[in-house]
N, C-alpha and C. Protein backbone atom coordinates (compact mmCIF):
# COMPACT_ATOMS: atom_id res chain seq x y z
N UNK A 1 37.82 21.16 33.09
CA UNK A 1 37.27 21.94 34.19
C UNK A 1 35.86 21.44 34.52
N UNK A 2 35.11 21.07 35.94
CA UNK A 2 34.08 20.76 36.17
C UNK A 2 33.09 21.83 36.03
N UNK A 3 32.11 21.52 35.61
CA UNK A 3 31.18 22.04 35.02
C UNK A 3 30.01 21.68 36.30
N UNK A 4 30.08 22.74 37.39
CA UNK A 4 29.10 22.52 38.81
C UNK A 4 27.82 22.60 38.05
N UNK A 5 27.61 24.09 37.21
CA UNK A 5 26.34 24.64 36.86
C UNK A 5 25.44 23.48 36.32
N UNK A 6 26.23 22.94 35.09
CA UNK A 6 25.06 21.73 34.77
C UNK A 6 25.15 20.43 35.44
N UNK A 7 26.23 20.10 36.47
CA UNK A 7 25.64 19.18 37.04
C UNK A 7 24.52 19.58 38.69
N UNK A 8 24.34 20.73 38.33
CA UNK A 8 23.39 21.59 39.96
C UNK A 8 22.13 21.68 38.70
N UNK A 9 22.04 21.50 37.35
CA UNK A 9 20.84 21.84 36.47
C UNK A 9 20.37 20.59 36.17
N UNK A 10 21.35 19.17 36.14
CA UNK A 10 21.04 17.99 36.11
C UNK A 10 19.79 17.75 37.15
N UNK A 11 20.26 18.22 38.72
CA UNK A 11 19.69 17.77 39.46
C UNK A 11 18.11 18.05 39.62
N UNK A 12 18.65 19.38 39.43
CA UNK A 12 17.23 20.31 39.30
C UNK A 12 16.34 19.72 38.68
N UNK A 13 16.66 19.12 37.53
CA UNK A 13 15.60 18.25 36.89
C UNK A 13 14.71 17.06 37.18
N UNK A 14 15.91 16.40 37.69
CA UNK A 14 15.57 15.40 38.42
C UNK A 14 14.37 15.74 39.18
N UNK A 15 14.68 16.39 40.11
CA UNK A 15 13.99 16.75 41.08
C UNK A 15 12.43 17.23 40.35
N UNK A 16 12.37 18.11 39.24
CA UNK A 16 11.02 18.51 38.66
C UNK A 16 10.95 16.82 38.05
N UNK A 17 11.20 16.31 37.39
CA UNK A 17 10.82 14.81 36.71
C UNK A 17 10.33 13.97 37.92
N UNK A 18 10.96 13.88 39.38
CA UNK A 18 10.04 12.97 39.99
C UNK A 18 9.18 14.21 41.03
N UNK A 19 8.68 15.27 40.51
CA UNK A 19 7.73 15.91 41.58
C UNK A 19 7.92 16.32 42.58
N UNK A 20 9.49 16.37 43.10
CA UNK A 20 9.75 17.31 44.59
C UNK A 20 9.51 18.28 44.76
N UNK A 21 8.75 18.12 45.57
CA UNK A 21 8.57 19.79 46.40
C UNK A 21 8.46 20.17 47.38
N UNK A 22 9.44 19.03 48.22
CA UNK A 22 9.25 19.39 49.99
C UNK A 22 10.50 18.22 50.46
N UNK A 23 11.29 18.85 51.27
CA UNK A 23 12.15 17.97 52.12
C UNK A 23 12.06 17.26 53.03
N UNK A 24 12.53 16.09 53.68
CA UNK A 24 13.80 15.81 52.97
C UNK A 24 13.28 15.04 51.15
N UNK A 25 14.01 14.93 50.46
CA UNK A 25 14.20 14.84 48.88
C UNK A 25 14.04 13.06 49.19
N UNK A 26 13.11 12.36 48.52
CA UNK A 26 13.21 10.74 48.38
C UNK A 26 14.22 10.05 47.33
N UNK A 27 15.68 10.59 47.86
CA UNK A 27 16.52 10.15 46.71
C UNK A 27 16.48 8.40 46.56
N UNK A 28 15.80 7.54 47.57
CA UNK A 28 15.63 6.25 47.00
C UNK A 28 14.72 6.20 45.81
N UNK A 29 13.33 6.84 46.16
CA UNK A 29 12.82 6.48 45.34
C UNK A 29 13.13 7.42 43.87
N UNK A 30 13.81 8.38 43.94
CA UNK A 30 14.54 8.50 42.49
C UNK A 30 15.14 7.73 42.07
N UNK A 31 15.93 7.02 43.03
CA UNK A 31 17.29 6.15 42.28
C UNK A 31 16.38 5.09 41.98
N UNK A 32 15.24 4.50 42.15
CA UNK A 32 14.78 3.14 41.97
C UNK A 32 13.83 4.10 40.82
N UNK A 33 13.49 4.88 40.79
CA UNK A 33 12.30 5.06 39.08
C UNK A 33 13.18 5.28 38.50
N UNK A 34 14.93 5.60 38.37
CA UNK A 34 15.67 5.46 37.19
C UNK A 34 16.26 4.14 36.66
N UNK A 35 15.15 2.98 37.60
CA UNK A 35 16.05 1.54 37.83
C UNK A 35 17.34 1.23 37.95
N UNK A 36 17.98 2.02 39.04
CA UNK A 36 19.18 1.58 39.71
C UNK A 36 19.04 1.17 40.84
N UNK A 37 19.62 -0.19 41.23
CA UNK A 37 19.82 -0.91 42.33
C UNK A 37 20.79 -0.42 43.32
N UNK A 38 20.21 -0.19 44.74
CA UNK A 38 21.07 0.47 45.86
C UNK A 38 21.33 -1.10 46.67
N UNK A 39 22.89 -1.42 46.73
CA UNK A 39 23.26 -2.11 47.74
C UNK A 39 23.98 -1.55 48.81
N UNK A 40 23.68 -2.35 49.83
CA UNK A 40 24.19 -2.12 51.51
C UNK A 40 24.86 -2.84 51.29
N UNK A 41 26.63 -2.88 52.07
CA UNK A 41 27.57 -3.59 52.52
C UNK A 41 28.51 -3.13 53.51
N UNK A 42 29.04 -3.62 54.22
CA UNK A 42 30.16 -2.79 55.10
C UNK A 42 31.40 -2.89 54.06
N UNK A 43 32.08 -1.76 53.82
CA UNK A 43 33.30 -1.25 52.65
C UNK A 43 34.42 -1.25 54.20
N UNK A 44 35.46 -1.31 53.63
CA UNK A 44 36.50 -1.11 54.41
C UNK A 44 37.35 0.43 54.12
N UNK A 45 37.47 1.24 55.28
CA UNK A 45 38.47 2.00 55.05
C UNK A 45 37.42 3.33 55.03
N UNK A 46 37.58 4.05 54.42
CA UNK A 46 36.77 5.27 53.88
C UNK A 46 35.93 5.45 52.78
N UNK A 47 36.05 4.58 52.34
CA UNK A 47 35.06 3.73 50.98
C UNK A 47 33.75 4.09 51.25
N UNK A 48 33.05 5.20 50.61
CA UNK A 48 31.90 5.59 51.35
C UNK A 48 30.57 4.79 50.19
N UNK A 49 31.49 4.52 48.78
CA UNK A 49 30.37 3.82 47.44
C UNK A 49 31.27 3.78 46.74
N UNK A 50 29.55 3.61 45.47
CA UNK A 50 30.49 2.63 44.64
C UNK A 50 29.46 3.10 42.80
N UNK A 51 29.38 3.15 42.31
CA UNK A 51 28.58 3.36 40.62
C UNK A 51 29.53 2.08 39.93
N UNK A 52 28.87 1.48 39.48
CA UNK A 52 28.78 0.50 38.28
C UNK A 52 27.63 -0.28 37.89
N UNK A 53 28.36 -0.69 36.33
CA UNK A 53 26.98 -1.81 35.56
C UNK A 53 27.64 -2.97 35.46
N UNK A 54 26.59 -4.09 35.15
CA UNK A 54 27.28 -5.09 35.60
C UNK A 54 25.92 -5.66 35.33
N UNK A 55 25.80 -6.75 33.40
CA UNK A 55 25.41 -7.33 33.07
C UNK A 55 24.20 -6.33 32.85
N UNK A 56 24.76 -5.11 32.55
CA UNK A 56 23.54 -4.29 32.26
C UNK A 56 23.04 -3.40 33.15
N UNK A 57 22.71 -3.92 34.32
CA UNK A 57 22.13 -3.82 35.63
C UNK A 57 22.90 -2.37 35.74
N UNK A 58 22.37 -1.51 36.19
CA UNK A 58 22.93 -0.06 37.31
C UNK A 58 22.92 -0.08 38.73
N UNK A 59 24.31 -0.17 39.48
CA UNK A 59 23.93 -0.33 40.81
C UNK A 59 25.16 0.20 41.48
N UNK A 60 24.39 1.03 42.60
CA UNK A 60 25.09 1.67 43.35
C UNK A 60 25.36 0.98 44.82
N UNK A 61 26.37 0.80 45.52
CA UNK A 61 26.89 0.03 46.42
C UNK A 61 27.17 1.41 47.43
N UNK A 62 26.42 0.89 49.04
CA UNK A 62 26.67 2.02 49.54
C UNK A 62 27.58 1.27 51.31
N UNK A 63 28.47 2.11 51.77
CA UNK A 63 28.67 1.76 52.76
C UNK A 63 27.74 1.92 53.94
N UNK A 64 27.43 0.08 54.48
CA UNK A 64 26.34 -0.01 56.05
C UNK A 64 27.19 0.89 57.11
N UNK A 65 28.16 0.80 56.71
CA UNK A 65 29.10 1.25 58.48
C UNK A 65 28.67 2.79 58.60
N UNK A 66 28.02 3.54 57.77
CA UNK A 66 28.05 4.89 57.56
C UNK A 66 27.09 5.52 58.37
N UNK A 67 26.52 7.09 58.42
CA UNK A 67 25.74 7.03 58.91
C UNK A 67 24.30 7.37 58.06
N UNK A 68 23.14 7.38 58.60
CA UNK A 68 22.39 7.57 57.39
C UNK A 68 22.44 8.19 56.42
N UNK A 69 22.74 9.56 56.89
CA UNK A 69 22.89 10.73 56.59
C UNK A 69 23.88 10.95 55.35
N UNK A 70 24.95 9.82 55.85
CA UNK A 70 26.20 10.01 55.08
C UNK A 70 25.25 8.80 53.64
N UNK A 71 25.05 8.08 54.29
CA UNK A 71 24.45 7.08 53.40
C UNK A 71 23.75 8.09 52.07
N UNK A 72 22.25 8.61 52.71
CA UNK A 72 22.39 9.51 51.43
C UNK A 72 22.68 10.26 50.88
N UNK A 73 24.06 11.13 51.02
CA UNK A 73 24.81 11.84 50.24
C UNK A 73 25.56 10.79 49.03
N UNK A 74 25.99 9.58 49.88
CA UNK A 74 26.82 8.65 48.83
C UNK A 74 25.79 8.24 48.00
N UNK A 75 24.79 8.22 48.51
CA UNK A 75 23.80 7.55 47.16
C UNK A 75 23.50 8.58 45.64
N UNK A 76 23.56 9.97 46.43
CA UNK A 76 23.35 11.12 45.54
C UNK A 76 24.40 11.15 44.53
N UNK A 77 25.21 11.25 45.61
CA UNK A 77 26.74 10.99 44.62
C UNK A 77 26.60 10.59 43.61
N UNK A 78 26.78 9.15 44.27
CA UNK A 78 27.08 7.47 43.24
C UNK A 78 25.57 7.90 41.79
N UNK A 79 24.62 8.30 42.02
CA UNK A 79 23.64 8.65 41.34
C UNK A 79 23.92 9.64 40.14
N UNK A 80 24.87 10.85 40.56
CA UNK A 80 24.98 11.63 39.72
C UNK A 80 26.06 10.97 38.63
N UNK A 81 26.97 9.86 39.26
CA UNK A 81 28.11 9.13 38.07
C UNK A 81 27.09 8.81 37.37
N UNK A 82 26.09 8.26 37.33
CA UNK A 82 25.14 7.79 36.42
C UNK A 82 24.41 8.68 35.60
N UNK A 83 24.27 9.41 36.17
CA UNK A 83 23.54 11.50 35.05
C UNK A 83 24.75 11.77 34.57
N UNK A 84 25.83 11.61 35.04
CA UNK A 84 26.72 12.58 34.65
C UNK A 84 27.73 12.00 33.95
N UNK A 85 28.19 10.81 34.20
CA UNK A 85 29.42 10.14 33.67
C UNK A 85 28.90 8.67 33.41
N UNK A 86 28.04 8.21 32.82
CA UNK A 86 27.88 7.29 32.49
C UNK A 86 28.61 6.35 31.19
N UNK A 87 29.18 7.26 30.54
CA UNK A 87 30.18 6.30 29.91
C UNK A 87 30.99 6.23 30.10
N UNK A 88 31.88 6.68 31.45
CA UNK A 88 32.54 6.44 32.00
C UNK A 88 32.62 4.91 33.22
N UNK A 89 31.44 4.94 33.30
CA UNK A 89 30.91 3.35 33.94
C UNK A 89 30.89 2.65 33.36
N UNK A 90 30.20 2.55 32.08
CA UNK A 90 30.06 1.54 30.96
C UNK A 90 31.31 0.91 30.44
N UNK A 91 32.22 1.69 30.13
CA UNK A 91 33.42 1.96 29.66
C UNK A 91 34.89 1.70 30.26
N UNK A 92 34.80 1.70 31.61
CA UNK A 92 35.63 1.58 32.23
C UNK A 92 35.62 0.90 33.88
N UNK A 93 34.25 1.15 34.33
CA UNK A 93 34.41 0.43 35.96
C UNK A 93 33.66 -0.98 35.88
N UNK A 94 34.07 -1.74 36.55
CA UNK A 94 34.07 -3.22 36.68
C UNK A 94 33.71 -3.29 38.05
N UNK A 95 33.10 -4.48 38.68
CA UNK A 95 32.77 -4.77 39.51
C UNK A 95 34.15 -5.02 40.79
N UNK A 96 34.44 -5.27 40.02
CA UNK A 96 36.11 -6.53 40.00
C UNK A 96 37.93 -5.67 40.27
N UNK A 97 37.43 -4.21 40.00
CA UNK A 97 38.09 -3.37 39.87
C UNK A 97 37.98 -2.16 39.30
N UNK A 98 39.10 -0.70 40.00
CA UNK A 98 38.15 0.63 39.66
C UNK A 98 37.16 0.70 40.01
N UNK A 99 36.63 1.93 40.98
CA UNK A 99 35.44 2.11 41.08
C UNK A 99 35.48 3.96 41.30
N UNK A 100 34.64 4.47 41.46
CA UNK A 100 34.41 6.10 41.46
C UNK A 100 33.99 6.44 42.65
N UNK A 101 34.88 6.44 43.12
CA UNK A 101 34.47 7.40 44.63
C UNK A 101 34.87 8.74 45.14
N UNK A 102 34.62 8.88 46.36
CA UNK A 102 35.19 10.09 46.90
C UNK A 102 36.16 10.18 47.82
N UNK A 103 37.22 10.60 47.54
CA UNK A 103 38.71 10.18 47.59
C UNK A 103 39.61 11.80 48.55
N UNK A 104 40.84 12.12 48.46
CA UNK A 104 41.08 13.18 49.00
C UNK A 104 41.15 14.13 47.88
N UNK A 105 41.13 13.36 46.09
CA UNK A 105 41.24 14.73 45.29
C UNK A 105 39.63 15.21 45.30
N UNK A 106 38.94 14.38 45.38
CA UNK A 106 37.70 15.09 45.39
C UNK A 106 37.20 16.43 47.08
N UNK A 107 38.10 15.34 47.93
CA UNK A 107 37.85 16.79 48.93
C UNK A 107 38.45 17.84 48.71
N UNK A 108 39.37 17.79 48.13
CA UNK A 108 40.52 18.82 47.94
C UNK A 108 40.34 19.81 46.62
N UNK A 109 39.27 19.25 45.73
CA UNK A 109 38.23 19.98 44.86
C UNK A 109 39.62 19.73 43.57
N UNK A 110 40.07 18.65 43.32
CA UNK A 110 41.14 18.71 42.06
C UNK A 110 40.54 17.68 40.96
N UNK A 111 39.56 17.14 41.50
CA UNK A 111 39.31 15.80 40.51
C UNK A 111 37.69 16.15 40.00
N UNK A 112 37.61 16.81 38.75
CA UNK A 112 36.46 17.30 38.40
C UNK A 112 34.97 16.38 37.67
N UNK A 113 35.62 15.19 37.97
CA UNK A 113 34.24 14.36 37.77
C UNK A 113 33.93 14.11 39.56
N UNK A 114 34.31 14.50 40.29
CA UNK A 114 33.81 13.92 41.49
C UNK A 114 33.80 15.70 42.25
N UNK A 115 33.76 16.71 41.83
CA UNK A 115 33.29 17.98 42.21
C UNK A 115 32.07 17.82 41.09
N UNK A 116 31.84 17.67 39.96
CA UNK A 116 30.52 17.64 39.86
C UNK A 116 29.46 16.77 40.36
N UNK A 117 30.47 15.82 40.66
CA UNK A 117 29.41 14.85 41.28
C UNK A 117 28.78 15.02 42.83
N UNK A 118 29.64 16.11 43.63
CA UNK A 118 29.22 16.77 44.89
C UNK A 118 28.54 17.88 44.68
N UNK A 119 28.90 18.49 43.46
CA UNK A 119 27.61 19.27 42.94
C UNK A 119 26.23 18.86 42.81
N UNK A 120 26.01 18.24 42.31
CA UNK A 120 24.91 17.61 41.80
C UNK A 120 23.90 17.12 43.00
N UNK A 121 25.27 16.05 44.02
CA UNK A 121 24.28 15.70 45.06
C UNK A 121 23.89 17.01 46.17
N UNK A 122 24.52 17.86 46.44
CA UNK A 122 23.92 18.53 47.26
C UNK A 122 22.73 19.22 46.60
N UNK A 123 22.89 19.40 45.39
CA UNK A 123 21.50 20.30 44.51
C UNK A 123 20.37 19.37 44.77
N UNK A 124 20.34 18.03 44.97
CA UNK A 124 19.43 17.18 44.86
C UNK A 124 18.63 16.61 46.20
N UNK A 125 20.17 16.35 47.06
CA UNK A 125 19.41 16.88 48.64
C UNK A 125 19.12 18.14 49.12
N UNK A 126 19.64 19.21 48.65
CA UNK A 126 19.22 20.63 49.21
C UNK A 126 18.95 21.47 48.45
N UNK A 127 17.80 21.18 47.28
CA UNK A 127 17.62 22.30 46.59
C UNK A 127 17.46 23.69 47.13
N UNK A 128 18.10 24.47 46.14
CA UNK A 128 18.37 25.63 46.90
C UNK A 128 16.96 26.30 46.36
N UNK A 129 16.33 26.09 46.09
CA UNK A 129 14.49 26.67 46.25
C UNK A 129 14.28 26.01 46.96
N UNK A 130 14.06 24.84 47.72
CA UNK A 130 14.03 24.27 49.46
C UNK A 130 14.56 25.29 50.11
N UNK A 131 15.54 25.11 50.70
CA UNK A 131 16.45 25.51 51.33
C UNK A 131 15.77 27.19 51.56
N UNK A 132 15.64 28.22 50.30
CA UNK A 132 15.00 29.32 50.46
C UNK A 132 13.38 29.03 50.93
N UNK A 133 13.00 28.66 51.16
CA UNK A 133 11.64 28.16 51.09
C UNK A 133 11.97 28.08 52.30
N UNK A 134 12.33 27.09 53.03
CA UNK A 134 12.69 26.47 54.35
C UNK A 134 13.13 27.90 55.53
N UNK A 135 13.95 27.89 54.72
CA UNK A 135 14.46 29.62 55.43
C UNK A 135 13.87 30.87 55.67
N UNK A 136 12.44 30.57 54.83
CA UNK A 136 11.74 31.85 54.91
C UNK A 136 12.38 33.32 55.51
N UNK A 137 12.89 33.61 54.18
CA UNK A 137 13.58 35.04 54.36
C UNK A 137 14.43 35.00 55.48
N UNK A 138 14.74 34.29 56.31
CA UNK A 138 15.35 34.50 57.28
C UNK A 138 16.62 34.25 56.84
N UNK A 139 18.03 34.58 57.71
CA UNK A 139 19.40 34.01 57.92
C UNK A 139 19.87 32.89 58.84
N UNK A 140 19.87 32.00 58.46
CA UNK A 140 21.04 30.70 59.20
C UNK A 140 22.17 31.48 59.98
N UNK A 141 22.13 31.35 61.28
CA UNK A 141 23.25 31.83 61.90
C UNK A 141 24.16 30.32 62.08
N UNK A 142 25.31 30.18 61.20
CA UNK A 142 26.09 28.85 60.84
C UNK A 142 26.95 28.61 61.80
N UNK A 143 26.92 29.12 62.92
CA UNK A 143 27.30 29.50 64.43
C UNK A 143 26.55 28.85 65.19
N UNK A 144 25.28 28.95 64.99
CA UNK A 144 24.26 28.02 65.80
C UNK A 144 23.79 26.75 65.68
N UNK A 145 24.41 25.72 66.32
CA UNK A 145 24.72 24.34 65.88
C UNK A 145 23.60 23.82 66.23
N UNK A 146 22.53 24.32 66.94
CA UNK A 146 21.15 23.61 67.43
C UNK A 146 20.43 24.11 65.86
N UNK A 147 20.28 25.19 65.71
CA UNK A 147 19.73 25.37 64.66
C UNK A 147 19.98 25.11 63.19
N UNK A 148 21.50 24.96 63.37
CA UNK A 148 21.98 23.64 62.20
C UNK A 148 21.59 22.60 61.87
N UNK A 149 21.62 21.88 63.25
CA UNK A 149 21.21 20.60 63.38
C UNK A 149 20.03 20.25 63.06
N UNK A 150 18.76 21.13 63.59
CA UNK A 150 17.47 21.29 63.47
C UNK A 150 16.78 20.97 61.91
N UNK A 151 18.33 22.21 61.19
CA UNK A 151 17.60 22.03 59.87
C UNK A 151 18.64 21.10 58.98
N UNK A 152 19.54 20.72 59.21
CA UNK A 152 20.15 19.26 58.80
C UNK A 152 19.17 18.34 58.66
N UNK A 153 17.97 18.05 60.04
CA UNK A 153 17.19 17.34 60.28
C UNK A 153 16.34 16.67 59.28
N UNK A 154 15.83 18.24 59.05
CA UNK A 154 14.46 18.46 58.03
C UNK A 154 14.86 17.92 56.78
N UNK A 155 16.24 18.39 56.00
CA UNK A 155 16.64 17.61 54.76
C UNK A 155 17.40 16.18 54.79
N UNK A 156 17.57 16.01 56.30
CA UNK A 156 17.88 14.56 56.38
C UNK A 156 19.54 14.39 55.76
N UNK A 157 19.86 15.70 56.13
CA UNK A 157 21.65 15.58 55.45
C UNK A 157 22.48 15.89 56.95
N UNK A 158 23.89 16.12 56.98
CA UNK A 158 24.92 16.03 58.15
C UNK A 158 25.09 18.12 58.40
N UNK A 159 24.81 18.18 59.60
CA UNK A 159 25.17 19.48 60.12
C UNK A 159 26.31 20.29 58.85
N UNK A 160 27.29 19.29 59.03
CA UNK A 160 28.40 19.64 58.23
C UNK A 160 28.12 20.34 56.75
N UNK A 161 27.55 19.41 55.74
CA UNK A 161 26.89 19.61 54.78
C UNK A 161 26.21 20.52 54.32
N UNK A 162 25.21 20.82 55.54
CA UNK A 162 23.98 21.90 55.17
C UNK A 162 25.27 22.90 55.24
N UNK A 163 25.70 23.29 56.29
CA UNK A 163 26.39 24.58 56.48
C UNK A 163 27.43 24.62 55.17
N UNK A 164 28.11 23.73 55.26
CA UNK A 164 28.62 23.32 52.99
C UNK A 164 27.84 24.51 52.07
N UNK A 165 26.23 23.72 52.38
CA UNK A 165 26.21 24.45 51.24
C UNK A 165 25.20 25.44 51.09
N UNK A 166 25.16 26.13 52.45
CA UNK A 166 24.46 27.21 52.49
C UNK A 166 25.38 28.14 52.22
N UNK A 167 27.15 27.60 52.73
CA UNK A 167 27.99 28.55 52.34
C UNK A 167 28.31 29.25 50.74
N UNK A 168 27.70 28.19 50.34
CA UNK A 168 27.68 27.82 48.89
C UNK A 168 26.83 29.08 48.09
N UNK A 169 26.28 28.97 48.62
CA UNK A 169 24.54 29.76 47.91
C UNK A 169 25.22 31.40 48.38
């Protein structure tokens, strides 16, 4: 069974270890002070990334065709295989073959290393002390797509998403 709580407590940390305290969240420069390498490529298909090592090295492979937005959710992602399942990389994904992505069991919430791993990244782009902070006492009307959008903006994530995971909270 996925375990959301500690991968949403993983993040949290993260987030106090590199000093966030205002959105949008610099998940590059997290992923580069944990020395993991972010590559750009165009992926084919729905292939949104990628987590593996490779000669040691940690590096996350992200799809160019994407949009930014989407870009850094996959990076959050691909980031949390590395907090979260790392011997599962070590151990098993190859450059060459296998890789950990986000697939239809993960939309479909059946494949519990990749629900924690959407755990994790939204905790890390949208901390939910942001998010309350941001909101100042107020309510998100998730109806109002300007004001979605507005604050999609501010955390630099997809309309879609925020409303994810405000539903969430």
């Amino acid at each position: 069974m996925a375990n959301k709580n500690a991968a949403r407590d993983q993040a949290t940390e993260l987030l106090t270890q590199f000093n966030v305290r205002s959105a949008p969240v610099p998940v590059d420069r997290i992923v580069r002070g944990l020395g993991i390498t972010v590559q750009y490529a165009p992926f084919d298909g729905d292939l949104s990334g990628m987590a593996f090592v490779k000669d040691g090295k940690k590096i996350i492979g992200v799809n160019s065709l994407h949009s930014a937005t989407r870009q850094r959710f996959t990076i959050a992602h691909e980031l949390a295989h590395f907090v979260l399942h790392l011997e599962r990389l070590e151990a098993k994904v190859h450059v060459d073959k296998g890789v950990l992505r986000r697939d239809t069991l993960a939309s479909e919430g059946t494949d519990d290393v990749e629900i924690e791993a959407n755990n994790f990244a939204a905790e890390l782009l949208m901390p939910r002390s942001l998010l309350i902070t941001a909101l100042g006492g107020k309510n998100l009307d998730l109806e109002d797509d300007e004001a979605i959008a507005s604050f999609a903006k501010k955390f630099k994530v997809s309309p879609m998403a925020l409303q994810y995971r405000i539903q969430q909270l």
